[in-house]
C-alpha atoms as a PDB file:
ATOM      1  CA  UNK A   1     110.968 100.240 116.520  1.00  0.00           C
ATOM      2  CA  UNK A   2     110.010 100.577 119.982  1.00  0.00           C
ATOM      3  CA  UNK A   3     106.693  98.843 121.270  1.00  0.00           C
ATOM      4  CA  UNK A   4     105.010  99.989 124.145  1.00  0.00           C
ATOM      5  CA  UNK A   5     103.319  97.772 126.375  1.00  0.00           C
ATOM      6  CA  UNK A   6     101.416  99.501 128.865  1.00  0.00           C
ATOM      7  CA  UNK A   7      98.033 101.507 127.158  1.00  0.00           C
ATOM      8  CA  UNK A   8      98.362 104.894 126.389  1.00  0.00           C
ATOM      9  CA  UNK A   9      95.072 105.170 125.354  1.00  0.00           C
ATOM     10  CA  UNK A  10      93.317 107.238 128.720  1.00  0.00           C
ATOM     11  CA  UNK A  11      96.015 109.612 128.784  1.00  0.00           C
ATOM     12  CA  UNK A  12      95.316 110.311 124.029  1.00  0.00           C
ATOM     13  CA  UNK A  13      92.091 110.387 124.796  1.00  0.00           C
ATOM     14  CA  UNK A  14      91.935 112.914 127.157  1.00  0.00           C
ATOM     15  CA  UNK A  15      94.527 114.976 125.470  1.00  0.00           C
ATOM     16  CA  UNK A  16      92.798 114.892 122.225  1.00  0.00           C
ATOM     17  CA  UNK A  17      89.089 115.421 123.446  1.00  0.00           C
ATOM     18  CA  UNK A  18      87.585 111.869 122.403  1.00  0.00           C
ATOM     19  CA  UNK A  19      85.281 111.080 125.110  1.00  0.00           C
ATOM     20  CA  UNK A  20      82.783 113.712 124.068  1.00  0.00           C
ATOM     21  CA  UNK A  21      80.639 111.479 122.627  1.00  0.00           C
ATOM     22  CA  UNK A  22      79.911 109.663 125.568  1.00  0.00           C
ATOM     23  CA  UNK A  23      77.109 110.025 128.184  1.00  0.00           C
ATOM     24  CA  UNK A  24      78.203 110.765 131.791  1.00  0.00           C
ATOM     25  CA  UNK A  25      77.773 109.146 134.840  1.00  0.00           C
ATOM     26  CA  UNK A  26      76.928 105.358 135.084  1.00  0.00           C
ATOM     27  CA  UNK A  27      75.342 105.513 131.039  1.00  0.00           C
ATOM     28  CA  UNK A  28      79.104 106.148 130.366  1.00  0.00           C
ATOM     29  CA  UNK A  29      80.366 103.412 132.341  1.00  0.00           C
ATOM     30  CA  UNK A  30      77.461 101.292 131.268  1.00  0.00           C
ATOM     31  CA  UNK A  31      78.222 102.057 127.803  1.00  0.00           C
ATOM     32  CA  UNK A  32      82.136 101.724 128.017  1.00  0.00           C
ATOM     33  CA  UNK A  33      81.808  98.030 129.589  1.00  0.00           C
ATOM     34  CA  UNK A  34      79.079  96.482 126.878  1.00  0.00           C
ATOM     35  CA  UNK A  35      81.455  98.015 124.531  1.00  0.00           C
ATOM     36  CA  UNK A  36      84.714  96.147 125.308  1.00  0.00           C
ATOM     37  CA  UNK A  37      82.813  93.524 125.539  1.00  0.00           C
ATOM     38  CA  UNK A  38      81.697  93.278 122.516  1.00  0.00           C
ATOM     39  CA  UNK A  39      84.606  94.541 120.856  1.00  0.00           C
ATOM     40  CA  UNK A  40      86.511  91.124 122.706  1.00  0.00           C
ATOM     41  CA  UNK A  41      84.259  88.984 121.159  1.00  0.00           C
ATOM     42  CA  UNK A  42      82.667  88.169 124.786  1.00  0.00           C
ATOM     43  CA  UNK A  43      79.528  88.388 122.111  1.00  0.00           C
ATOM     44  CA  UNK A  44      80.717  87.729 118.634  1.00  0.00           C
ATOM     45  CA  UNK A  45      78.603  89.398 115.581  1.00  0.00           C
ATOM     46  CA  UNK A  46      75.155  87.718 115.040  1.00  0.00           C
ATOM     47  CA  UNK A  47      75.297  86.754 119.270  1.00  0.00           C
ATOM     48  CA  UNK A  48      71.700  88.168 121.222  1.00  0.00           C
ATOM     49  CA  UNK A  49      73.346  90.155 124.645  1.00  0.00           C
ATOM     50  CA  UNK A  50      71.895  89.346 127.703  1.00  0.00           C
ATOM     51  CA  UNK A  51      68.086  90.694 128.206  1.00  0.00           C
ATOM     52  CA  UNK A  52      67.339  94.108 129.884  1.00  0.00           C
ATOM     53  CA  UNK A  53      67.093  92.838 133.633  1.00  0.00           C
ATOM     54  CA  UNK A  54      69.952  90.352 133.638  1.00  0.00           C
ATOM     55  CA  UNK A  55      72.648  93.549 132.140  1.00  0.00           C
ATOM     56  CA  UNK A  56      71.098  95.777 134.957  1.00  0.00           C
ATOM     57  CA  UNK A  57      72.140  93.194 137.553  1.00  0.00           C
ATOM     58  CA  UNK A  58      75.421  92.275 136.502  1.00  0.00           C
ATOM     59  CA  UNK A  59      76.414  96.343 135.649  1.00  0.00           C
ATOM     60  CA  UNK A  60      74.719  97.547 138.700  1.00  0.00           C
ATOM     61  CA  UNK A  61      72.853 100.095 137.153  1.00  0.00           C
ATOM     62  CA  UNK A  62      68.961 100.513 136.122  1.00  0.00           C
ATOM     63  CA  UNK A  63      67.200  99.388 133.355  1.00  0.00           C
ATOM     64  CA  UNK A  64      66.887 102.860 132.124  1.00  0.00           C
ATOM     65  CA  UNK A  65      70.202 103.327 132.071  1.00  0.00           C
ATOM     66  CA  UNK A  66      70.890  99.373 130.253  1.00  0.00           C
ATOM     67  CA  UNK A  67      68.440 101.075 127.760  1.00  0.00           C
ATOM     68  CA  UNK A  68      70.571 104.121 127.015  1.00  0.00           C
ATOM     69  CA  UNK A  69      73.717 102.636 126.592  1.00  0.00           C
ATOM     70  CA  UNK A  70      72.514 100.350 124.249  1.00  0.00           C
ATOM     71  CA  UNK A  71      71.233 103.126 122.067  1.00  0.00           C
ATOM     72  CA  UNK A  72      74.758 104.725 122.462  1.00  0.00           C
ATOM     73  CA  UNK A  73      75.943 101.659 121.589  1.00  0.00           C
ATOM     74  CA  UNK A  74      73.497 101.191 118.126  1.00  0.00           C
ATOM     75  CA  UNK A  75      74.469 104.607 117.151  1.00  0.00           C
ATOM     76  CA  UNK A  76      78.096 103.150 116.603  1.00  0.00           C
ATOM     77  CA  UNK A  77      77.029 100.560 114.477  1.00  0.00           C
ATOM     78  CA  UNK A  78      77.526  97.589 117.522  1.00  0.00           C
ATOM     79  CA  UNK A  79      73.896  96.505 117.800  1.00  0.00           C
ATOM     80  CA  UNK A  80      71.098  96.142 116.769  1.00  0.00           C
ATOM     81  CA  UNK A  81      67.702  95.895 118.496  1.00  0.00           C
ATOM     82  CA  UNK A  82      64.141  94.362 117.673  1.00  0.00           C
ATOM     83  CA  UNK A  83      61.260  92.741 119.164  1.00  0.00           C
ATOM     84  CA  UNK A  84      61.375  89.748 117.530  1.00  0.00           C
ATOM     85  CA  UNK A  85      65.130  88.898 118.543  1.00  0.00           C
ATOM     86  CA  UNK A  86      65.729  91.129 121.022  1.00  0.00           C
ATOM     87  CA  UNK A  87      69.162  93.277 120.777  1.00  0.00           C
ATOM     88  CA  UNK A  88      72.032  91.406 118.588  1.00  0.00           C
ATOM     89  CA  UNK A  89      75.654  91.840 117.761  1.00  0.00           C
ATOM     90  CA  UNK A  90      75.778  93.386 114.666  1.00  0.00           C
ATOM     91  CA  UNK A  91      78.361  92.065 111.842  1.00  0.00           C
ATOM     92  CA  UNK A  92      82.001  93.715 112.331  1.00  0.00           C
ATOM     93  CA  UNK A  93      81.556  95.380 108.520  1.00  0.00           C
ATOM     94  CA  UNK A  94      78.882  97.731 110.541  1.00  0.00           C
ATOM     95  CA  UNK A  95      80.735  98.576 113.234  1.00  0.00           C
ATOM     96  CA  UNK A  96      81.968 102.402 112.919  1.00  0.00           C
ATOM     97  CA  UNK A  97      85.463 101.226 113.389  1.00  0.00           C
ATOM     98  CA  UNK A  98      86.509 104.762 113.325  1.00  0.00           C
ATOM     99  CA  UNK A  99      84.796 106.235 115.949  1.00  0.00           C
ATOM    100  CA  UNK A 100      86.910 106.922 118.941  1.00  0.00           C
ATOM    101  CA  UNK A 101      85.277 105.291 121.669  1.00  0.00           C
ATOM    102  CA  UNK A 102      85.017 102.153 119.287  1.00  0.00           C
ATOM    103  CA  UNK A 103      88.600 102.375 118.226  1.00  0.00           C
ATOM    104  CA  UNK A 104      89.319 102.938 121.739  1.00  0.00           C
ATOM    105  CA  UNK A 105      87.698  99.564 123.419  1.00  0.00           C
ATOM    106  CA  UNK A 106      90.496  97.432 121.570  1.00  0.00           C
ATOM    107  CA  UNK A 107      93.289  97.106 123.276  1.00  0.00           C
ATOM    108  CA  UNK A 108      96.797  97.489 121.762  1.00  0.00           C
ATOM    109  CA  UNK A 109      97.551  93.360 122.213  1.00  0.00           C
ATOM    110  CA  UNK A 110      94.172  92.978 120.279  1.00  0.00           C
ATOM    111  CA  UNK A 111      94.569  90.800 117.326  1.00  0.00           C
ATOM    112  CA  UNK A 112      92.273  93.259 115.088  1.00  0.00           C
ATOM    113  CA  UNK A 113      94.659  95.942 116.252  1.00  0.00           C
ATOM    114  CA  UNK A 114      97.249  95.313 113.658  1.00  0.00           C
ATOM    115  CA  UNK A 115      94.524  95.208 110.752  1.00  0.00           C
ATOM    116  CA  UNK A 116      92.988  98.345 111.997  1.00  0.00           C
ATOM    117  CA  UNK A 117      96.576 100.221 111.708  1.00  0.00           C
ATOM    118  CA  UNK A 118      97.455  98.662 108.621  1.00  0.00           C
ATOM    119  CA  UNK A 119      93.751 100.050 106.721  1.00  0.00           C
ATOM    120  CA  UNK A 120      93.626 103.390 108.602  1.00  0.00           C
ATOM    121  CA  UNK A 121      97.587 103.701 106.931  1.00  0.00           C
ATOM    122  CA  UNK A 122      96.223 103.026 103.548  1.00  0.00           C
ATOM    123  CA  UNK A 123      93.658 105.809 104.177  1.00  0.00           C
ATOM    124  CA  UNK A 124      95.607 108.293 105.414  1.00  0.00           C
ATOM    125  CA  UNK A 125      97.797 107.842 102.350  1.00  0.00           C
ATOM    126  CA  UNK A 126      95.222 108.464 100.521  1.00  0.00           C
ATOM    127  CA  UNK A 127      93.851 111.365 102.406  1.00  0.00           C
ATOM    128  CA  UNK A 128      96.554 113.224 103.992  1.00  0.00           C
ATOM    129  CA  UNK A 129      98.810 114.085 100.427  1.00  0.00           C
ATOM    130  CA  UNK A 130      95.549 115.665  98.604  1.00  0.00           C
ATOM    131  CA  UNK A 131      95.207 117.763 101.663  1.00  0.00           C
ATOM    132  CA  UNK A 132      98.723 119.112 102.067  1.00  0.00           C
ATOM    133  CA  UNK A 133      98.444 120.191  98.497  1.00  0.00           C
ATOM    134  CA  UNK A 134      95.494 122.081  98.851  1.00  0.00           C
ATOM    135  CA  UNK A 135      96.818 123.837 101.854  1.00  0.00           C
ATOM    136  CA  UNK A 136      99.882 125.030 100.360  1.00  0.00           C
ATOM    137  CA  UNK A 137      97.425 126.871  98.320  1.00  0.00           C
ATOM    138  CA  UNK A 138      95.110 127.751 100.691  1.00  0.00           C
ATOM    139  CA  UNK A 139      96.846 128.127 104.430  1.00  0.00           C
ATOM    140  CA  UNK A 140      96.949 131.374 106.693  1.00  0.00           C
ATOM    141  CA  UNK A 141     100.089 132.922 108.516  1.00  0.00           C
ATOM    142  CA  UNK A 142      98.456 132.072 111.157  1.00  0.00           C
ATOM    143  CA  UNK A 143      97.952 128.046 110.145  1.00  0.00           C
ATOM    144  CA  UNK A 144     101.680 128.367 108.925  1.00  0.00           C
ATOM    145  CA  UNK A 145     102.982 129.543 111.919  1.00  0.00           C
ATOM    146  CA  UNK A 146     100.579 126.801 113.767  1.00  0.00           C
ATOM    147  CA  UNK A 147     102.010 124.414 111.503  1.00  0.00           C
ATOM    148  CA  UNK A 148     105.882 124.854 112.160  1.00  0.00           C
ATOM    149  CA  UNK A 149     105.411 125.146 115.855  1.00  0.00           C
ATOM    150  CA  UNK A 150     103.324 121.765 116.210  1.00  0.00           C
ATOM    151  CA  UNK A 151     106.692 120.473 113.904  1.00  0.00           C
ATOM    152  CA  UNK A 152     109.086 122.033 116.423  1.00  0.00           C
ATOM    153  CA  UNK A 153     107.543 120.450 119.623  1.00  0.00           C
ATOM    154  CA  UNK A 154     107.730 116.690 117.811  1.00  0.00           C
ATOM    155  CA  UNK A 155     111.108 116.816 119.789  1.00  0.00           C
ATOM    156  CA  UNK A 156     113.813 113.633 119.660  1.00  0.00           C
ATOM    157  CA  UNK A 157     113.972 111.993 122.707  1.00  0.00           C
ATOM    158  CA  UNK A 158     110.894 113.558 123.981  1.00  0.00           C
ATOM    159  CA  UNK A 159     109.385 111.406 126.851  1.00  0.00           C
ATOM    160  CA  UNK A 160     106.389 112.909 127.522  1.00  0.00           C
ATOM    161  CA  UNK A 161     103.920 110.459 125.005  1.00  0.00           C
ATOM    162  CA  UNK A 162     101.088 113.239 125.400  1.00  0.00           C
ATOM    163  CA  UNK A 163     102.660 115.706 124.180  1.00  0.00           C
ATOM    164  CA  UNK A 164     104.081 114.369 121.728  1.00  0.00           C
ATOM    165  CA  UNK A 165     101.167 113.066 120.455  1.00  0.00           C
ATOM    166  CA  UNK A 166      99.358 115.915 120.520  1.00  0.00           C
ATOM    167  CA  UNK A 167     102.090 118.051 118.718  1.00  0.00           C
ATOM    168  CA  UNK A 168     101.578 115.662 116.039  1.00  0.00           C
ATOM    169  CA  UNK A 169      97.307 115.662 116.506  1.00  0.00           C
ATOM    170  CA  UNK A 170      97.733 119.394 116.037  1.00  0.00           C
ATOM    171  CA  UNK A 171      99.888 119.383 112.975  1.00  0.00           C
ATOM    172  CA  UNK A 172      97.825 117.206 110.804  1.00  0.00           C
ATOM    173  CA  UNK A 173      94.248 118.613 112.277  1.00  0.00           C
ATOM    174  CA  UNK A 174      96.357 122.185 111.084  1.00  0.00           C
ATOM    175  CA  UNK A 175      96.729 120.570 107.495  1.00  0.00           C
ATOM    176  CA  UNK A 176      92.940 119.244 107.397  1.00  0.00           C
ATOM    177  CA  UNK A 177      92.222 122.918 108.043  1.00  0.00           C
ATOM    178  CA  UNK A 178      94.214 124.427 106.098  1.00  0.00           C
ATOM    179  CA  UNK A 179      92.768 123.435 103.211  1.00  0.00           C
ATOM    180  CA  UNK A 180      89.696 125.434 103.629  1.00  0.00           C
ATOM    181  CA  UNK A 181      87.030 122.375 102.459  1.00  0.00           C
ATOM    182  CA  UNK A 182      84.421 122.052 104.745  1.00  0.00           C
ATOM    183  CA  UNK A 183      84.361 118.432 103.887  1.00  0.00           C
ATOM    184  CA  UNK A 184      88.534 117.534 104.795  1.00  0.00           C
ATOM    185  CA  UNK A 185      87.966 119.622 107.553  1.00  0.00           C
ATOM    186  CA  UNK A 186      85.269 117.270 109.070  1.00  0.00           C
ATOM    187  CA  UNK A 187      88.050 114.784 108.858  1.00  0.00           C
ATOM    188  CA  UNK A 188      89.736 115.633 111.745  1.00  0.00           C
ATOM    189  CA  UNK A 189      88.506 113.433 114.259  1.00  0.00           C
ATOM    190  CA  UNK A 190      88.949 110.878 111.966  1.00  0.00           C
ATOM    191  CA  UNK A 191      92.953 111.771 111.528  1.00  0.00           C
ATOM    192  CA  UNK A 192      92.851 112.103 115.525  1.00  0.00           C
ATOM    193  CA  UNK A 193      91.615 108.853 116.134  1.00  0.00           C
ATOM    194  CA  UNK A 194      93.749 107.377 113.238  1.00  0.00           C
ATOM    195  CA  UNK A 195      97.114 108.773 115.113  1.00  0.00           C
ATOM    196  CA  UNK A 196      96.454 107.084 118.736  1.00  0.00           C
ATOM    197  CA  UNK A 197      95.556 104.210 116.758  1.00  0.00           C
ATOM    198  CA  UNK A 198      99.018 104.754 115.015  1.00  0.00           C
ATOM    199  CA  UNK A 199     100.543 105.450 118.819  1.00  0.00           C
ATOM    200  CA  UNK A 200      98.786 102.584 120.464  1.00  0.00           C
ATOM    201  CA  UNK A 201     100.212 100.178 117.929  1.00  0.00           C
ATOM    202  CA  UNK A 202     103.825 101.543 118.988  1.00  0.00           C
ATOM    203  CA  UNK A 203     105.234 102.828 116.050  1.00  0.00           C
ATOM    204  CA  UNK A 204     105.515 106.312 116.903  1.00  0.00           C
ATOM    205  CA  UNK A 205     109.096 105.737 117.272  1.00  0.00           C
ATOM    206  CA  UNK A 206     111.757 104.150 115.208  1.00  0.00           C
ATOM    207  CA  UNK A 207     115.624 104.177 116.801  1.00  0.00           C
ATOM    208  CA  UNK A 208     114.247 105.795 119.952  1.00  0.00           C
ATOM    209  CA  UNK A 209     113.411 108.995 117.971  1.00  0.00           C
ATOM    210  CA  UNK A 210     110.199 110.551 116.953  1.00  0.00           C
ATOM    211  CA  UNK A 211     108.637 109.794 113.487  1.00  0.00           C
ATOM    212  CA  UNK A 212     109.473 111.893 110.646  1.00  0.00           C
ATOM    213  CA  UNK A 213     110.068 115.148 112.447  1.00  0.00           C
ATOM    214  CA  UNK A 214     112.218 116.658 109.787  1.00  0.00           C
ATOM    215  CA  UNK A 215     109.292 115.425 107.929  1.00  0.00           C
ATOM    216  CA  UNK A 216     106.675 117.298 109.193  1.00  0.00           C
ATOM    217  CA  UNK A 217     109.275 120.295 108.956  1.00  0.00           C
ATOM    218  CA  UNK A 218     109.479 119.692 105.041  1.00  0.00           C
ATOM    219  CA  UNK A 219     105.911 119.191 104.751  1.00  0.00           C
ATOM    220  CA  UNK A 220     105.123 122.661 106.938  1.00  0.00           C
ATOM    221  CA  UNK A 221     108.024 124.171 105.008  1.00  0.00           C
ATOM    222  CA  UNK A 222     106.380 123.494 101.366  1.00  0.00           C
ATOM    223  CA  UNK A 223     103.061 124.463 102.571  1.00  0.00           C
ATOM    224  CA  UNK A 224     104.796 128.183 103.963  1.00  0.00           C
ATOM    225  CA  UNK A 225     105.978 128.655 100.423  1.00  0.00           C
ATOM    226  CA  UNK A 226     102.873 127.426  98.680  1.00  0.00           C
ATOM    227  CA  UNK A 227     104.536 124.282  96.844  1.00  0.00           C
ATOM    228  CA  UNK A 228     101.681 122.104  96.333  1.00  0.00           C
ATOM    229  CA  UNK A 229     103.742 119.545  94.371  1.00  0.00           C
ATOM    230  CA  UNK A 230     106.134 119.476  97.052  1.00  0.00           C
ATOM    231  CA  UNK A 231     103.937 119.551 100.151  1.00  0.00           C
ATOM    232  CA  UNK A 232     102.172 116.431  98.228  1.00  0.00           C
ATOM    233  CA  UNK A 233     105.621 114.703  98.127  1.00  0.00           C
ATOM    234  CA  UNK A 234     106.616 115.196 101.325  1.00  0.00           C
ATOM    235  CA  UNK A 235     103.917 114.140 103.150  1.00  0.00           C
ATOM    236  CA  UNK A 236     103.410 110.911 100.848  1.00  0.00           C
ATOM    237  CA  UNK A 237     107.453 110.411 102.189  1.00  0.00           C
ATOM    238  CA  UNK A 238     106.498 110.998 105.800  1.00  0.00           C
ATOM    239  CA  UNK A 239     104.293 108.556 105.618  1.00  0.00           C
ATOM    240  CA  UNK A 240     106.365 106.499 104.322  1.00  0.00           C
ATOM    241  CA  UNK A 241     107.426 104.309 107.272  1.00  0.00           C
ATOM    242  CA  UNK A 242     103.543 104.054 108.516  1.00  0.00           C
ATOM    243  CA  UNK A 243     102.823 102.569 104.650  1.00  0.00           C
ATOM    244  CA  UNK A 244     105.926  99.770 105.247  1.00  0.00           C
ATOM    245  CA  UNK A 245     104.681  98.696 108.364  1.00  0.00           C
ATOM    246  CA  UNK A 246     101.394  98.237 106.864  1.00  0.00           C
ATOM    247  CA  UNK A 247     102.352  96.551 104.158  1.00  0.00           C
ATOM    248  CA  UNK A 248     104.344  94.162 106.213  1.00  0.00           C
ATOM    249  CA  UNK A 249     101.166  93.528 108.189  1.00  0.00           C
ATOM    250  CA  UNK A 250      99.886  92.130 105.452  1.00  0.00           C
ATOM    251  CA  UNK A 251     102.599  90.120 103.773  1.00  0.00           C
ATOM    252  CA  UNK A 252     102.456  88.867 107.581  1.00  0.00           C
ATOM    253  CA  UNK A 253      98.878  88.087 107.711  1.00  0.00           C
ATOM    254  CA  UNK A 254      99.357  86.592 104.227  1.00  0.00           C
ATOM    255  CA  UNK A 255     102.030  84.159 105.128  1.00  0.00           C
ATOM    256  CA  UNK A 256      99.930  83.146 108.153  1.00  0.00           C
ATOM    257  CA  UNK A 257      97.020  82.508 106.276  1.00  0.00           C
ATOM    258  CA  UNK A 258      98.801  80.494 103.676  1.00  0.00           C
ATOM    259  CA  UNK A 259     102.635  80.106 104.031  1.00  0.00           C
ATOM    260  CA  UNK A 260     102.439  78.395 100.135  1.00  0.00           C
ATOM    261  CA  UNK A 261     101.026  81.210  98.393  1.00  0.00           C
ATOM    262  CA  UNK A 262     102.653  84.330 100.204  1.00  0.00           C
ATOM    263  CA  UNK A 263     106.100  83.510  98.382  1.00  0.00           C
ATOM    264  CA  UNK A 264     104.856  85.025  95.349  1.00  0.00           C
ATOM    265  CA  UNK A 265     104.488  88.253  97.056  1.00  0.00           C
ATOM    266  CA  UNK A 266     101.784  91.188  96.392  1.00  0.00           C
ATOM    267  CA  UNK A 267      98.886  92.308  98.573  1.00  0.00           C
ATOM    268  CA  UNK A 268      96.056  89.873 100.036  1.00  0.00           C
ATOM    269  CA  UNK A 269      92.728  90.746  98.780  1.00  0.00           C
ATOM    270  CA  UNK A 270      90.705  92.790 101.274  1.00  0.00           C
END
C-alpha cells in the first residue's frame, strides 16, 4: 500500500466541487481557520472560543465578518452560541463529520483520520451494494456508457491523483444516479467526500496500481446487462480491500486500547 504524505486535499476539492458551501472572501478564510482549529483540538468540545473582539484581532477581519463565520461554522454542527455562555465547542457526536469542509480541516496525519476512514468504509458497504443493484435495473445507455468510461480512465500507473480520483468520483456519483431514487441520489456528496477521505488516507493504491479497476469494470459490466445480483456482488468485492483496512483499524485501535483483551479477536464496540 502506498501512503502519501504530502495533502492532496486542495487539489480533490477543487476537482470535485466541495468548497461551494463556503462564503467568499475573508468569511471564507475566517471560517476555514476557526475550523481547523477546532477540528485540532486548539478548542476541545465543551471549550468557550475567544469573544467577538479578541477573534477579529487575531484573524484580521471585522466583527461582522467573526459573526458570519461562526454561523457557518454552527450550521456544521461545530458550535454553539448563547448569551449566557457565549459561543462553545460543541461535542464531536454533533459535528457533521461528513460535510466536506469539515472532513476537509483534518489533516491526513490526524489521529481521527483513521477512525473517520474506517466508519465512512462501513457505510459505504452498506450503501454502495443496494445501489448498484438498483441501477442494474434502473440505468440509461447513457449512465452505462458514463459508467464504463469513468472505469476505463481508473488507469494502472496513472500519476495524475486528480484524475484519477475523479474517474472514480464520477463512477460511483454515476451508480448513486443510476438508481433513479431521489433519496440515493442526494448521497452523492456524501460518496464524494467519503472517496478523498478514502484518498487522503492513502489507500487508493495497493502494489503501485489503482484500486479495483477491473472491479469497477465488473461492477459497470453487471449493471450494462441488468444483473442486479451480480452488480450487488461485485461491488461488495470491490470494496473489499477498503472493508480490510477498516477492520484492521480497529483490531489496531483495539490492541492499543487494551493489548489483553484484543487477542480474542472481534470488533470493538462503537
Amino acid at each position: 500500500m502506498v501512503v502519501r504524505e504530502k495533502p492532496l486535499r486542495p487539489h480533490l476539492r477543487k476537482s470535485a466541487g466541495l468548497n461551494a458551501s463556503l462564503p467568499s472572501g475573508a468569511a471564507r478564510e475566517a471560517v476555514e481557520a476557526l475550523g481547523r482549529r477546532i477540528v485540532a483540538g486548539i478548542w476541545p468540545p465543551g471549550a468557550t472560543i475567544p469573544i467577538e473582539p479578541e477573534l477579529a484581532q487575531v484573524l484580521g477581519v471585522s466583527r461582522a465578518t467573526v459573526r458570519d463565520a461562526v454561523k457557518v461554522l454552527s450550521g456544521k454542527g461545530l458550535l454553539r452560541t448563547a448569551r449566557r455562555y457565549g459561543t462553545r465547542v460543541r461535542p464531536l457526536e454533533e459535528w457533521h463529520l461528513l460535510d466536506p469542509d469539515v472532513a476537509a480541516w483534518h489533516g491526513p496525519a490526524h489521529p481521527r483520520i483513521g477512525r473517520m476512514f474506517a466508519e465512512t468504509t462501513e457505510l459505504r458497504c452498506a450503501i454502495e451494494p443496494a445501489a448498484a443493484a438498483l441501477a442494474a435495473q434502473r440505468a440509461t445507455p447513457e449512465q452505462v456508457r458514463t459508467l464504463l468510461a469513468a472505469a476505463e480512465a481508473l488507469r494502472p500507473g496513472e500519476v495524475d491523483i486528480v484524475a484519477l480520483f475523479e474517474a472514480d468520483r464520477r463512477f460511483h456519483c454515476t451508480i448513486l444516479d443510476a438508481t433513479d431514487n431521489l433519496m440515493m441520489r442526494q448521497l452523492q456528496g456524501i460518496i464524494t467526500t467519503i472517496l478523498r477521505i478514502s484518498y487522503e488516507f492513502g489507500v487508493q493504491k495497493v502494489d503501485g496500481r489503482p484500486v479495483s479497476r477491473e472491479g469497477h469494470f465488473l461492477v459497470a459490466e453487471a449493471v450494462a446487462r441488468g444483473d442486479a445480483a451480480g452488480a450487488r456482488r461485485e461491488m461488495e468485492r470491490m470494496l473489499d480491500l477498503n472493508r480490510a483496512i477498516a477492520e484492521a483499524y480497529w483490531r489496531n485501535r483495539a490492541m492499543a486500547e487494551n493489548p489483553a483483551g484484543a487477542a480474542g479477536g472481534g470488533w470493538p464496540g462503537v
